[in-house]
N, C-alpha and C. Protein backbone atom coordinates (compact mmCIF):
# COMPACT_ATOMS: atom_id res chain seq x y z
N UNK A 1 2.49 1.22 -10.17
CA UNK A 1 2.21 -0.21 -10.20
C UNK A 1 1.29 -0.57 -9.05
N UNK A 2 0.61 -1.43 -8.83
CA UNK A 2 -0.11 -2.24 -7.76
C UNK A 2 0.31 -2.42 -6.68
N UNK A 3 -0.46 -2.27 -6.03
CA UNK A 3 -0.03 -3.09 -4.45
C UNK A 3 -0.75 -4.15 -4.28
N UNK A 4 -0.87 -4.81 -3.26
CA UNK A 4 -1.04 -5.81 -2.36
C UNK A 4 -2.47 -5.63 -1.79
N UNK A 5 -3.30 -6.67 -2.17
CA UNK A 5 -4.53 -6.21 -1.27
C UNK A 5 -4.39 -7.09 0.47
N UNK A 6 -3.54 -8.00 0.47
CA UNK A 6 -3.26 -8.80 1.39
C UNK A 6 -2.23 -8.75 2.29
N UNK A 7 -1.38 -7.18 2.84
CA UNK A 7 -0.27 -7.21 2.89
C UNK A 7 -0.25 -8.01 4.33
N UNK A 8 0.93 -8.37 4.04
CA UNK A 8 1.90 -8.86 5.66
C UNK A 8 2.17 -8.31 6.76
N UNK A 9 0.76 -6.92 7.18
CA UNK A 9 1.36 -5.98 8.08
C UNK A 9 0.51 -5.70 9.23
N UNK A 10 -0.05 -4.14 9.34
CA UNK A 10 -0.81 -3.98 10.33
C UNK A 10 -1.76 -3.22 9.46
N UNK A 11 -3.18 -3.11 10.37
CA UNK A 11 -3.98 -2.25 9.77
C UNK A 11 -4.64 -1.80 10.91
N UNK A 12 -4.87 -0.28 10.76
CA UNK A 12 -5.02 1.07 11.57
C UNK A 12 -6.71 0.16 12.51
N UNK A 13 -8.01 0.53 11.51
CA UNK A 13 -9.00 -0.09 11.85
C UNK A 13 -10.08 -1.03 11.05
N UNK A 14 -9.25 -1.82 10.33
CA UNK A 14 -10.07 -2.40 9.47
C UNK A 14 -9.10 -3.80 9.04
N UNK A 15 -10.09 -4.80 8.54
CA UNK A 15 -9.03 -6.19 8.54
C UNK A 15 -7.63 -6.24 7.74
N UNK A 16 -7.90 -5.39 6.89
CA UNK A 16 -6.73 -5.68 5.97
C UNK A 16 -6.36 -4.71 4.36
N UNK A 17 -5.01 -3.90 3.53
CA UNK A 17 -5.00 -4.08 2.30
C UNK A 17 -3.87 -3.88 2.32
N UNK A 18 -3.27 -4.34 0.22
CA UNK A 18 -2.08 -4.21 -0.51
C UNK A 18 -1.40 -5.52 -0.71
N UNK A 19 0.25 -6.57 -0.69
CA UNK A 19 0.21 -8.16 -1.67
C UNK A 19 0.71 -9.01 -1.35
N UNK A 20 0.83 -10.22 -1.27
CA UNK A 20 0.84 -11.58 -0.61
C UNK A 20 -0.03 -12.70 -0.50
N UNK A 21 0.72 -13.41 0.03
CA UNK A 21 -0.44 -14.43 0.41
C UNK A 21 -0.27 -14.99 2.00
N UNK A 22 0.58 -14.74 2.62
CA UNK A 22 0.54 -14.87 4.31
C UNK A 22 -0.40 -14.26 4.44
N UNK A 23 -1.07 -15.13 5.60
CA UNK A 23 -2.38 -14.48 6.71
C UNK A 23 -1.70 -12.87 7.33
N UNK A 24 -2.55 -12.24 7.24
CA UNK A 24 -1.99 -10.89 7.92
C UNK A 24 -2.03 -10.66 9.85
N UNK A 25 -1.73 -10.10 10.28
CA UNK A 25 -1.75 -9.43 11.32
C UNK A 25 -1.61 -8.73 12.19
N UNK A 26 -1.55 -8.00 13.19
CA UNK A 26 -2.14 -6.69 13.90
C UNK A 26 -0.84 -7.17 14.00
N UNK A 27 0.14 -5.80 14.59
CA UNK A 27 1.56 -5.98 15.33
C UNK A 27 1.59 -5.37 16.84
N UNK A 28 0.20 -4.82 16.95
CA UNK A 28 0.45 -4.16 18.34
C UNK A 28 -1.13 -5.18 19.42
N UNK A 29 -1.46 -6.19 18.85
CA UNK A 29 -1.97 -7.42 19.25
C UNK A 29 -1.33 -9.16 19.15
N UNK A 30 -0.48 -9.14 18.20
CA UNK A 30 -0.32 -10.31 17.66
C UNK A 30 0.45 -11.20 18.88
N UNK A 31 0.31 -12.36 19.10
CA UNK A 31 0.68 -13.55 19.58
C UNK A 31 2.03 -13.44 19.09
N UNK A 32 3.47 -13.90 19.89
CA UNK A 32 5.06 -13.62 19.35
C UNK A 32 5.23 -14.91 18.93
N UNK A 33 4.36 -15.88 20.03
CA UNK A 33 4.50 -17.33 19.67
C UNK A 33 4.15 -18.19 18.35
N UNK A 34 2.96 -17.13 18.06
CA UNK A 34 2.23 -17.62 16.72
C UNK A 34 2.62 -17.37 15.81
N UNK A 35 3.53 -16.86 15.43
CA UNK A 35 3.83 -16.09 14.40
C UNK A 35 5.79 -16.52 14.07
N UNK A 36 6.15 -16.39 13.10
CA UNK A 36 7.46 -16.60 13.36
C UNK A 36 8.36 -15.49 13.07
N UNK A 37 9.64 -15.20 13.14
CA UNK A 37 10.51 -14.52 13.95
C UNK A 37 10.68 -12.71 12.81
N UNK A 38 10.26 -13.74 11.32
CA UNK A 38 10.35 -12.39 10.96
C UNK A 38 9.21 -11.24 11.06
N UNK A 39 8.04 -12.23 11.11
CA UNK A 39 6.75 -11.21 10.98
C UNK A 39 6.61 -10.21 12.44
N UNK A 40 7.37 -11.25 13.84
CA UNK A 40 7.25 -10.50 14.93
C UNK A 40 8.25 -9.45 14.84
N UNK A 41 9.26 -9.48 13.96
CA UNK A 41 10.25 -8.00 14.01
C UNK A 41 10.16 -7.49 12.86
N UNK A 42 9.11 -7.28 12.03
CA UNK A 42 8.45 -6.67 11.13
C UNK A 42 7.50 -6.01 11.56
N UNK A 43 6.45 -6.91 13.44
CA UNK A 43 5.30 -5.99 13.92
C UNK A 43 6.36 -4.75 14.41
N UNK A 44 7.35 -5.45 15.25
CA UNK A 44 7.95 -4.60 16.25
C UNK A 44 9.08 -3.14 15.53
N UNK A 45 9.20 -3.26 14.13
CA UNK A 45 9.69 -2.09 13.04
C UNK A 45 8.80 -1.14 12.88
N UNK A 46 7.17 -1.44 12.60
CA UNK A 46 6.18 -1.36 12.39
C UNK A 46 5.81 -0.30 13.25
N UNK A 47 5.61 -0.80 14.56
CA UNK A 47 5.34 -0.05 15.83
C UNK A 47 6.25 1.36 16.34
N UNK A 48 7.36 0.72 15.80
CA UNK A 48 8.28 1.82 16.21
C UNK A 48 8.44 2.98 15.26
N UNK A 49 8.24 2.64 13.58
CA UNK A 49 8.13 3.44 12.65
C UNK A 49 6.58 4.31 13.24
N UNK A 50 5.75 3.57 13.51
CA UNK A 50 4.40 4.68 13.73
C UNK A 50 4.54 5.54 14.89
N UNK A 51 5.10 5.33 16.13
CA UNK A 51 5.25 6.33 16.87
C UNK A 51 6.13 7.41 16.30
N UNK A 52 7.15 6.88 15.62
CA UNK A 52 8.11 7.94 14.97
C UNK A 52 7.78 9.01 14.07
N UNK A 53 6.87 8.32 13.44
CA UNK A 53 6.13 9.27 12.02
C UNK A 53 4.23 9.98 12.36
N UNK A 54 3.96 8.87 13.31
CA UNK A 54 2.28 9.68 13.33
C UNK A 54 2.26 11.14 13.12
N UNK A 55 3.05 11.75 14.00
CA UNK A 55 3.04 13.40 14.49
C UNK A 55 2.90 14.09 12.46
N UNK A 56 3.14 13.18 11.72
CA UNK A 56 3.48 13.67 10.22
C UNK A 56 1.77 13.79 9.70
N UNK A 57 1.44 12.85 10.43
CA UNK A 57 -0.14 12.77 10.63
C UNK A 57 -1.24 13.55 10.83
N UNK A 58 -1.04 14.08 11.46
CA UNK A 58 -1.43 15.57 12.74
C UNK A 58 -1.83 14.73 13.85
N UNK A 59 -0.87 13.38 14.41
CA UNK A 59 -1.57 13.12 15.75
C UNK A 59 0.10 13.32 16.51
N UNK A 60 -0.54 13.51 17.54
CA UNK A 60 0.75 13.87 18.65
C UNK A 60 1.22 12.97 19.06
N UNK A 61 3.00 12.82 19.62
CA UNK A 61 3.82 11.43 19.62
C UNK A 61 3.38 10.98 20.68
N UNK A 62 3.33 9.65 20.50
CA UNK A 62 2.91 8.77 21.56
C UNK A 62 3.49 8.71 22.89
N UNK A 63 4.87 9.59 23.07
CA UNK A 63 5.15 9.70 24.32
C UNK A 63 4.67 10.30 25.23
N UNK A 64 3.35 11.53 24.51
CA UNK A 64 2.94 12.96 25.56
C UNK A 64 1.94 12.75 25.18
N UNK A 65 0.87 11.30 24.51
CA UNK A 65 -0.35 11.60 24.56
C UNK A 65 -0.62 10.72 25.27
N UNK A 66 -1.94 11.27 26.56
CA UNK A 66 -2.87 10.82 27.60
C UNK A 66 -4.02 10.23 27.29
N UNK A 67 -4.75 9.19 27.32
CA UNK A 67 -5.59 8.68 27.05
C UNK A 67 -5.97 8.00 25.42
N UNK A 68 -5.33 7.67 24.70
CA UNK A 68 -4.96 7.58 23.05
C UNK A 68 -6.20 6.82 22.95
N UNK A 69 -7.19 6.78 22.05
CA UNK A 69 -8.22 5.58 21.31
C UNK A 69 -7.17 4.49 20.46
N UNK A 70 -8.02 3.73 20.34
CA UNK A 70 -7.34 2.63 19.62
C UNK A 70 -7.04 2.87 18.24
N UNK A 71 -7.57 3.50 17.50
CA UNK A 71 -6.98 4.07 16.45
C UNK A 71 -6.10 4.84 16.48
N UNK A 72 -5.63 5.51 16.78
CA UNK A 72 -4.85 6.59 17.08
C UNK A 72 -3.13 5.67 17.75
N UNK A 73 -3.40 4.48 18.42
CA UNK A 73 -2.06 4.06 19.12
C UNK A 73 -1.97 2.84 17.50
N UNK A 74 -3.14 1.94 17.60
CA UNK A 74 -2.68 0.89 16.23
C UNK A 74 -2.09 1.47 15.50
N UNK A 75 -0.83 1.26 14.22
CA UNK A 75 0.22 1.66 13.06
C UNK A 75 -1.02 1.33 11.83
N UNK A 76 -1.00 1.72 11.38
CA UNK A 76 -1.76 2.00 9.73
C UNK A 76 -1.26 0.49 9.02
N UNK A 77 -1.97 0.17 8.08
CA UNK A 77 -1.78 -0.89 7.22
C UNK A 77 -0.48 -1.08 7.13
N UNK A 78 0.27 -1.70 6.56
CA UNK A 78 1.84 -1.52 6.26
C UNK A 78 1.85 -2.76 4.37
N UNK A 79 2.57 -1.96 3.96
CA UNK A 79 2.29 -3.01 2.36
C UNK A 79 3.83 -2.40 1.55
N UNK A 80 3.89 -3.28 0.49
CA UNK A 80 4.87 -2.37 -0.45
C UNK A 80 4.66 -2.86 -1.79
N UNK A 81 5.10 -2.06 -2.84
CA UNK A 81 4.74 -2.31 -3.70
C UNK A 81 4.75 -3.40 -4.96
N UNK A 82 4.68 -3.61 -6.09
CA UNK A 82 4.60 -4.13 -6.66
C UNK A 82 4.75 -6.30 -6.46
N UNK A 83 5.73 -7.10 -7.19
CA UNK A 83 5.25 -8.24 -7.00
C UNK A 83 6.56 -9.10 -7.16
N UNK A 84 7.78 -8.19 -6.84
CA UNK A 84 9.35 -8.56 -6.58
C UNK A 84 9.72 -7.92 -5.53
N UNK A 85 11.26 -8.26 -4.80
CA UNK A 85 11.74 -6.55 -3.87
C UNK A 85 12.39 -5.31 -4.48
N UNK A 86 12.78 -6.30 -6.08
CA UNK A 86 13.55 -5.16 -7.23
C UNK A 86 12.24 -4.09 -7.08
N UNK A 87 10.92 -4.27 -7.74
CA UNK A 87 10.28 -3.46 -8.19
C UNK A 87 9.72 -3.24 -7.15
N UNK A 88 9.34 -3.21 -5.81
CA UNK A 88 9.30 -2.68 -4.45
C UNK A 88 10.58 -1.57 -3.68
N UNK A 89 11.28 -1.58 -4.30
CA UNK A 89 12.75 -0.90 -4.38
C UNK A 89 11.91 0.44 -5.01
N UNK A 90 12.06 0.59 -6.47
CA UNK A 90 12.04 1.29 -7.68
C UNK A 90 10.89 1.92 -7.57
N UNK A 91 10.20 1.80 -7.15
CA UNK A 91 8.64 2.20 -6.68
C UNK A 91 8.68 2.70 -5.39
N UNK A 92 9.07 2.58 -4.51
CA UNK A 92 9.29 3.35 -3.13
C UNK A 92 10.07 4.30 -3.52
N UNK A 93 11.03 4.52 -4.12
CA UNK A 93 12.27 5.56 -4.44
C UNK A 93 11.60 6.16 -5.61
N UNK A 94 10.71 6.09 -6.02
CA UNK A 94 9.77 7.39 -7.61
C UNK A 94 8.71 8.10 -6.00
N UNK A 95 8.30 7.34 -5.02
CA UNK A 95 7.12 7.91 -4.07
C UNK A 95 8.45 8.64 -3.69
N UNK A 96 9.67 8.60 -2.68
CA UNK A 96 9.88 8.98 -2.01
C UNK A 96 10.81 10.17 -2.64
N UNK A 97 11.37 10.61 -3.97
CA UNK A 97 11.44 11.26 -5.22
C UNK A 97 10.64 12.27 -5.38
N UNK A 98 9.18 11.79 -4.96
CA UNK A 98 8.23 12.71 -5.29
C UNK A 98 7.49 12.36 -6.18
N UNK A 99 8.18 11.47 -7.38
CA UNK A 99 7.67 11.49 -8.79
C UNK A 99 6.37 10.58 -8.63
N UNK A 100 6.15 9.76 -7.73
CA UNK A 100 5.29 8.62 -7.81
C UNK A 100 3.88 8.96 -6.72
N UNK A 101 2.67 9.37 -7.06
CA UNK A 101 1.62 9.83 -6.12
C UNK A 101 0.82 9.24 -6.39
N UNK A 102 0.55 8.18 -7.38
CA UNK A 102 -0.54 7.43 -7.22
C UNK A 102 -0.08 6.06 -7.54
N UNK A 103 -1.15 4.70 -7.14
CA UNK A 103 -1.16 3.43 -7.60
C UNK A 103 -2.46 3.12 -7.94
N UNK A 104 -2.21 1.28 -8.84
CA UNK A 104 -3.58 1.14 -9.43
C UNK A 104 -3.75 -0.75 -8.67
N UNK A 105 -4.78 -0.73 -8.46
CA UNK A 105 -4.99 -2.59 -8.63
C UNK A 105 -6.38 -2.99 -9.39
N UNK A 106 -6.15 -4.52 -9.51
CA UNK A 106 -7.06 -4.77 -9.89
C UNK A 106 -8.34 -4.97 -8.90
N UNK A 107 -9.21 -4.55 -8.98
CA UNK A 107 -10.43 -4.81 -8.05
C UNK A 107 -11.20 -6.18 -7.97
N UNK A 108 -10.66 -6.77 -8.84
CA UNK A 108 -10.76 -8.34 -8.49
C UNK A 108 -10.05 -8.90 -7.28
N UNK A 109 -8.62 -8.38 -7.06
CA UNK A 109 -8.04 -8.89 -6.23
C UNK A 109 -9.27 -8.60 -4.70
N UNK A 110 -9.38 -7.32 -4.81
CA UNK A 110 -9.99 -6.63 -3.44
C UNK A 110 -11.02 -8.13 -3.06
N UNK A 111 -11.48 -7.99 -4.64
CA UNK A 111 -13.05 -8.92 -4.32
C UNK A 111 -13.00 -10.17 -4.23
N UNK A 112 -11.30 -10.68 -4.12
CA UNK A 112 -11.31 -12.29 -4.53
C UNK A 112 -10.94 -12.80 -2.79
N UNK A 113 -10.30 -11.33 -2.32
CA UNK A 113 -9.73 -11.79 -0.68
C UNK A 113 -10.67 -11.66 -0.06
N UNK A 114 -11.80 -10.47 -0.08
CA UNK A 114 -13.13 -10.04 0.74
C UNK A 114 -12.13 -8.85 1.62
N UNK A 115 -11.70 -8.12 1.09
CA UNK A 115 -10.96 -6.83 1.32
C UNK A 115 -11.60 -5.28 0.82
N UNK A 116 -11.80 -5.06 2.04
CA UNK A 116 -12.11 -3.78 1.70
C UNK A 116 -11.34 -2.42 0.67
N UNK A 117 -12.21 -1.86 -0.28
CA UNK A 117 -11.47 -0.78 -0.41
C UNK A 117 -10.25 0.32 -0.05
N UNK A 118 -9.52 1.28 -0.45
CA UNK A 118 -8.70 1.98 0.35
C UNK A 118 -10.20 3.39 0.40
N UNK A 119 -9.95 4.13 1.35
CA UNK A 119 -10.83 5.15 1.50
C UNK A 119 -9.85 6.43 1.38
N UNK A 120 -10.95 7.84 1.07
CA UNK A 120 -9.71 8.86 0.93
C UNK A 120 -9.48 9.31 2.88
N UNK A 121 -8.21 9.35 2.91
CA UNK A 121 -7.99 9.58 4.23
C UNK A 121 -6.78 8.53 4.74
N UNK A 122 -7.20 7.59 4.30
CA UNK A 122 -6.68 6.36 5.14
C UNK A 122 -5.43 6.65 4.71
N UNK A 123 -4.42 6.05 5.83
CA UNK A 123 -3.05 5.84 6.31
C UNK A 123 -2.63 4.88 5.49
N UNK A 124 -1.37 4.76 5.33
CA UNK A 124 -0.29 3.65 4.74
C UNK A 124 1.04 3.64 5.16
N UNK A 125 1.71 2.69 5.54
CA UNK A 125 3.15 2.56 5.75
C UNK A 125 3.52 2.04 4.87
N UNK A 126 4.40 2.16 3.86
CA UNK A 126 5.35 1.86 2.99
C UNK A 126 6.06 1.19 3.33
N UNK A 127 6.52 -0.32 2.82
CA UNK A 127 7.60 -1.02 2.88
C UNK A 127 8.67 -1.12 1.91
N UNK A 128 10.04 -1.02 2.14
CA UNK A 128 10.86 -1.38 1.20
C UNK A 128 10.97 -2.82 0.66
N UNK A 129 11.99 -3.38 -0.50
CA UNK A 129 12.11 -4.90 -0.74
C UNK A 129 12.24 -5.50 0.09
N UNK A 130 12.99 -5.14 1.20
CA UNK A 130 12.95 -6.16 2.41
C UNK A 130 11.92 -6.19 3.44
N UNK A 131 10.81 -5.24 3.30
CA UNK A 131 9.82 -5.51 4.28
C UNK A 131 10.04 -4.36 5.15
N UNK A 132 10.99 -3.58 5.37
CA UNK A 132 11.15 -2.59 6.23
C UNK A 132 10.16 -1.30 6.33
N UNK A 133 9.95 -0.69 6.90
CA UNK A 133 9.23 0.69 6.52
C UNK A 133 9.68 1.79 6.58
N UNK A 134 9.35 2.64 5.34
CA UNK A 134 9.86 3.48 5.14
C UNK A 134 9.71 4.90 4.93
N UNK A 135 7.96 4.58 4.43
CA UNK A 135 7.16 5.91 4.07
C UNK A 135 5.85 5.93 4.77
N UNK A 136 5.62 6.80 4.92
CA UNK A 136 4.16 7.24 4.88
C UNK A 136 3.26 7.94 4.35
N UNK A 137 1.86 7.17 4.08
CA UNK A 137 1.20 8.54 2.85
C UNK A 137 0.04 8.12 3.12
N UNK A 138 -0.86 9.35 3.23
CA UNK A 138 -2.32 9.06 2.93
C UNK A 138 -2.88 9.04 1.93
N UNK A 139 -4.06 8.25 2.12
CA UNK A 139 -4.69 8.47 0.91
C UNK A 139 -5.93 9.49 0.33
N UNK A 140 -5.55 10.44 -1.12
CA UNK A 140 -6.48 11.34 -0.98
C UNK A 140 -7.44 11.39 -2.17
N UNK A 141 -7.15 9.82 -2.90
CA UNK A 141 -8.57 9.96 -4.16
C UNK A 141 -8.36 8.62 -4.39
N UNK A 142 -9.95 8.11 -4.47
CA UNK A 142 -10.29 6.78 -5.07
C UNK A 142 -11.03 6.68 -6.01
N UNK A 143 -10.95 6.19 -7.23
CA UNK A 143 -11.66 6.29 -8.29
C UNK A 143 -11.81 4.28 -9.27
N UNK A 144 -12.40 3.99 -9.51
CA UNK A 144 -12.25 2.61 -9.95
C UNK A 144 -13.34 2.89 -11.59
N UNK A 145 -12.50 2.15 -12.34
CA UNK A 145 -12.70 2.35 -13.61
C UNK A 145 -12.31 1.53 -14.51
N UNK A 146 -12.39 1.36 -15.72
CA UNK A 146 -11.80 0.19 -16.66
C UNK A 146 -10.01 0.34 -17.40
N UNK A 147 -9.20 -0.68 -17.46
CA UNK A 147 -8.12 -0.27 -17.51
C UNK A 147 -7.89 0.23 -18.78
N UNK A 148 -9.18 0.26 -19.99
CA UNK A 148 -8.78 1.10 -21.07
C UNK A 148 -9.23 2.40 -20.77
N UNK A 149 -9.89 2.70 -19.98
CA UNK A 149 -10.56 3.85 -19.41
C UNK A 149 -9.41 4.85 -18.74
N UNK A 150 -8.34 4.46 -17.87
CA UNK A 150 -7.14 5.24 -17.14
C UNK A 150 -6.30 6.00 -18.02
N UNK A 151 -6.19 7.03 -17.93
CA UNK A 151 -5.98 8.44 -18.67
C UNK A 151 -4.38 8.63 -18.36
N UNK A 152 -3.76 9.73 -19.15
CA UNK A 152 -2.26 10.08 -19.38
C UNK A 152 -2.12 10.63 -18.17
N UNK A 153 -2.89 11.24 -17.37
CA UNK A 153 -2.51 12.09 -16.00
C UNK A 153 -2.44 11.21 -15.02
N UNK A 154 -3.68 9.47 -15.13
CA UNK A 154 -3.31 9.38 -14.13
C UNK A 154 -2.02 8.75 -14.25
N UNK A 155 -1.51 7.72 -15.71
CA UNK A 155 -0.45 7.51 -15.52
C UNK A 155 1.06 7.78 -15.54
N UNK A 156 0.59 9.44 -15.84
CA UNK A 156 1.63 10.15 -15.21
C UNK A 156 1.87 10.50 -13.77
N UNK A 157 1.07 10.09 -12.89
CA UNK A 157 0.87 10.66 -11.54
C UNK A 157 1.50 8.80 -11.11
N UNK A 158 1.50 8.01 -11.62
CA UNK A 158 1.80 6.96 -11.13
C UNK A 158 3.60 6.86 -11.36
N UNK A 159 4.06 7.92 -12.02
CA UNK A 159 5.72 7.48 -12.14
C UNK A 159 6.55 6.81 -12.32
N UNK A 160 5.93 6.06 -13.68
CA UNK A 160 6.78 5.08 -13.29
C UNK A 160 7.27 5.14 -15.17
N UNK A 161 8.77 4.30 -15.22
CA UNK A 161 8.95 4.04 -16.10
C UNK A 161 8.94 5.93 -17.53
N UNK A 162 8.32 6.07 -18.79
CA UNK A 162 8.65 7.35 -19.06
C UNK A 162 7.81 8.32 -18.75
N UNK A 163 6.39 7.50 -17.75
CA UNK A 163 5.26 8.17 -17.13
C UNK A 163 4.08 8.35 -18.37
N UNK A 164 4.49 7.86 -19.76
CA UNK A 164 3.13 7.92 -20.41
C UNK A 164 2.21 6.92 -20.40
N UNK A 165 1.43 7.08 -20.96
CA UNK A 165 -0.21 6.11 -21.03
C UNK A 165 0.13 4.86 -21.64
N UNK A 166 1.15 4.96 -22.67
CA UNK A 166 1.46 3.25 -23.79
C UNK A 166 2.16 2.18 -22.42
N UNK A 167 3.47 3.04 -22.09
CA UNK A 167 4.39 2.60 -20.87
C UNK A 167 3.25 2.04 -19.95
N UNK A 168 2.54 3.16 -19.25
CA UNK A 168 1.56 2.46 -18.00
C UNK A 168 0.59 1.23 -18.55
N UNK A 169 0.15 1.40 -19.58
CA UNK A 169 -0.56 -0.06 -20.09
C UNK A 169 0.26 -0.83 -20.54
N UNK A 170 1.26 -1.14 -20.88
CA UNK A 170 2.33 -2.26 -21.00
C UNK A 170 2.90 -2.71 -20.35
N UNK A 171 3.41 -1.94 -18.95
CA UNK A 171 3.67 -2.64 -17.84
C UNK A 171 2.89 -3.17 -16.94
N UNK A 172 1.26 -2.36 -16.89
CA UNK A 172 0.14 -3.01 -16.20
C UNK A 172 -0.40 -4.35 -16.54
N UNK A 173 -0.77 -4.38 -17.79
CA UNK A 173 -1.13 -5.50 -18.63
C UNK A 173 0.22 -6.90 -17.79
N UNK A 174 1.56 -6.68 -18.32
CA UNK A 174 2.17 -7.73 -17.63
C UNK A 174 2.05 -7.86 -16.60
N UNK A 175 1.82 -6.83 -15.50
CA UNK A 175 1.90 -7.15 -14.22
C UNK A 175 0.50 -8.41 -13.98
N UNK A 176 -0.55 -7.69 -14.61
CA UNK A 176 -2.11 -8.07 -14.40
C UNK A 176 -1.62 -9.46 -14.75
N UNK A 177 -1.25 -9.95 -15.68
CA UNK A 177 -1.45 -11.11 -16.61
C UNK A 177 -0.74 -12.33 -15.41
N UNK A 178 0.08 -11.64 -14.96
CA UNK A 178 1.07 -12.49 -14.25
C UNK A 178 0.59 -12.51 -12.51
N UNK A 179 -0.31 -11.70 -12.19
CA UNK A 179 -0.66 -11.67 -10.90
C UNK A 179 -2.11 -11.52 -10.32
N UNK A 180 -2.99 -11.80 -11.65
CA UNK A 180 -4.28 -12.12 -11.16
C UNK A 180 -4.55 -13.02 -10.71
N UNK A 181 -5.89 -13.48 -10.07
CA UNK A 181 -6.34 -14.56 -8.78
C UNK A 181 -6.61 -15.81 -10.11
N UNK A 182 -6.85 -17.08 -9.57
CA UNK A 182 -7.77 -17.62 -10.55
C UNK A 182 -8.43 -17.41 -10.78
N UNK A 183 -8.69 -18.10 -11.93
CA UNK A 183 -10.19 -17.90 -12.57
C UNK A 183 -10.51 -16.51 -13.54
N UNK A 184 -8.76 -16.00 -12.84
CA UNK A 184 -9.28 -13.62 -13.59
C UNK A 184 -8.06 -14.27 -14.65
N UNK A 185 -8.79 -13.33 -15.93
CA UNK A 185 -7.88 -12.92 -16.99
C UNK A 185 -8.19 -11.67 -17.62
N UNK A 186 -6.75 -11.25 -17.69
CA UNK A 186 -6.70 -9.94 -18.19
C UNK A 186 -7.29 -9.57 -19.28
N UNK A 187 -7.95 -8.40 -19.18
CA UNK A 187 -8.88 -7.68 -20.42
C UNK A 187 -8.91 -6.15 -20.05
N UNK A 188 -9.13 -5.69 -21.45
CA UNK A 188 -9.03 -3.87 -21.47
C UNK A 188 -9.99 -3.63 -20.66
N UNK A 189 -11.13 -4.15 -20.51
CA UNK A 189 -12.40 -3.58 -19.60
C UNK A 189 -12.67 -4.14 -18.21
N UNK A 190 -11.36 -4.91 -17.73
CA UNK A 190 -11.44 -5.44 -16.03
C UNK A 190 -11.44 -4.25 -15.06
N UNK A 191 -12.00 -4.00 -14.08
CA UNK A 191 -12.15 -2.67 -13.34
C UNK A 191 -10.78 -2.73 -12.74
N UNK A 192 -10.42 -1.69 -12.45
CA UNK A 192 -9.03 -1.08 -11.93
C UNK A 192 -9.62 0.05 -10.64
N UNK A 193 -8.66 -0.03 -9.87
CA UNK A 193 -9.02 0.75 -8.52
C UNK A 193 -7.58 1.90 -8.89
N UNK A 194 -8.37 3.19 -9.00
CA UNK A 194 -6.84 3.92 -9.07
C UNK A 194 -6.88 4.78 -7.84
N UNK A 195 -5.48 4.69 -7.68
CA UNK A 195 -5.47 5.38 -6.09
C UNK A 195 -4.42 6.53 -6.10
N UNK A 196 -5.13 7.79 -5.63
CA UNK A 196 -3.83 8.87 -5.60
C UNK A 196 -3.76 9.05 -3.75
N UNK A 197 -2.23 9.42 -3.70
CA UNK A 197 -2.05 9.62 -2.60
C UNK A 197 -0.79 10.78 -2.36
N UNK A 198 -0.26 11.52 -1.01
CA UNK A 198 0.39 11.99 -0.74
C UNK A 198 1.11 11.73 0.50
N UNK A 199 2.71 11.92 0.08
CA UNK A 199 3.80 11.40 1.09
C UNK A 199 3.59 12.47 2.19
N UNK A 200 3.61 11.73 3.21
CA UNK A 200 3.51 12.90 4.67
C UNK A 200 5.06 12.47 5.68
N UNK A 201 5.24 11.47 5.30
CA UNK A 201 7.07 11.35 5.82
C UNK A 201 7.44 10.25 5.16
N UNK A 202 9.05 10.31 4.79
CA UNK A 202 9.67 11.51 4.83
C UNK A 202 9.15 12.45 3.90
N UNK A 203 9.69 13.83 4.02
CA UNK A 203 8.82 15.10 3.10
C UNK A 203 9.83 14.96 1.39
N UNK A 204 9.66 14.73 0.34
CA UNK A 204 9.74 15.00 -0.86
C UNK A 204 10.57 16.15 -0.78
């Protein structure tokens, strides 16, 4: 299922991706004052999940590294999935399963916030329904294409539901219908961003 191109979290070096509509922000910059009580102990989960997990990364824990760049100390985007906490639940537990290695969005969304793409490489923190974090995964293929165009592999690689192609377009279609920007309506030929990725903690 989709993520969030707007999430509620942090991002490594770039403004923002994955779903919402709160303004986003940095957790290892953000103002405590500006912000209210949950987003500052959502930065401060955030922070503590990335020192915990980077090393899953190949970067070394933040306790024994000397001189760190700013990329390297900032926590990676943070987002979760889909557009409830039920189906942010159910979707973290198929990734963290194993069964679930890729997601799709609509590329309208990207283009309606002024949000950049995901790139192959880039970092992600996983949030559960409640906002917590839980996973981590990079990302290792971007491909954008039409949603009659997305094939049985990839929506078998997406896990969800009995993992075939009818299932992944019947639940996409509702999701789309119900969570596009204004002005977007769903059609077989709206571009879709499909994204494969791999869990680097916890290990599958």
């Amino acid at each position: 299922m989709t993520h969030d191109v707007n999430p509620q979290a942090a991002d490594d070096d770039r403004p923002t991706d994955a779903e919402s509509g709160a303004e986003p922000f940095d957790p290892a910059t953000f103002d405590p004052e500006a912000v209210s009580v949950e987003d500052s102990e959502l930065a401060a989960e955030v922070l503590d999940f990335w020192a915990a997990t980077r090393q899953y990364a190949g970067m070394a824990k933040a306790s024994i590294v000397v001189g760190q760049t700013v990329s390297e100390t900032v926590p990676p985007q943070a987002w979760s999935f889909g557009d409830e906490p039920e189906l942010a639940e159910k979707l973290l537990a198929a990734v963290l399963a194993g069964d679930k290695t890729a997601t799709s969005s609509a590329l309208w969304d990207y283009e309606d916030e002024g949000a950049p793409l995901p790139v192959v490489g880039e970092l992600s923190i996983l949030l559960d329904g409640e906002g917590h974090p839980r996973a981590l995964i990079r990302t290792t293929g971007i491909e954008t294409t039409t949603f009659e165009e997305v094939d049985e592999d990839f929506a078998a690689a997406e896990g969800e539901d009995d993992r075939t192609l009818e299932s992944w377009r019947e639940a996409h279609e509702a999701y789309f219908r119900r969570n596009l920007g204004e002005g977007r309506e769903f059609a077989t030929d709206m571009p879709v961003v499909c994204e494969r990725f791999k869990l680097l903690y916890p290990k599958p």
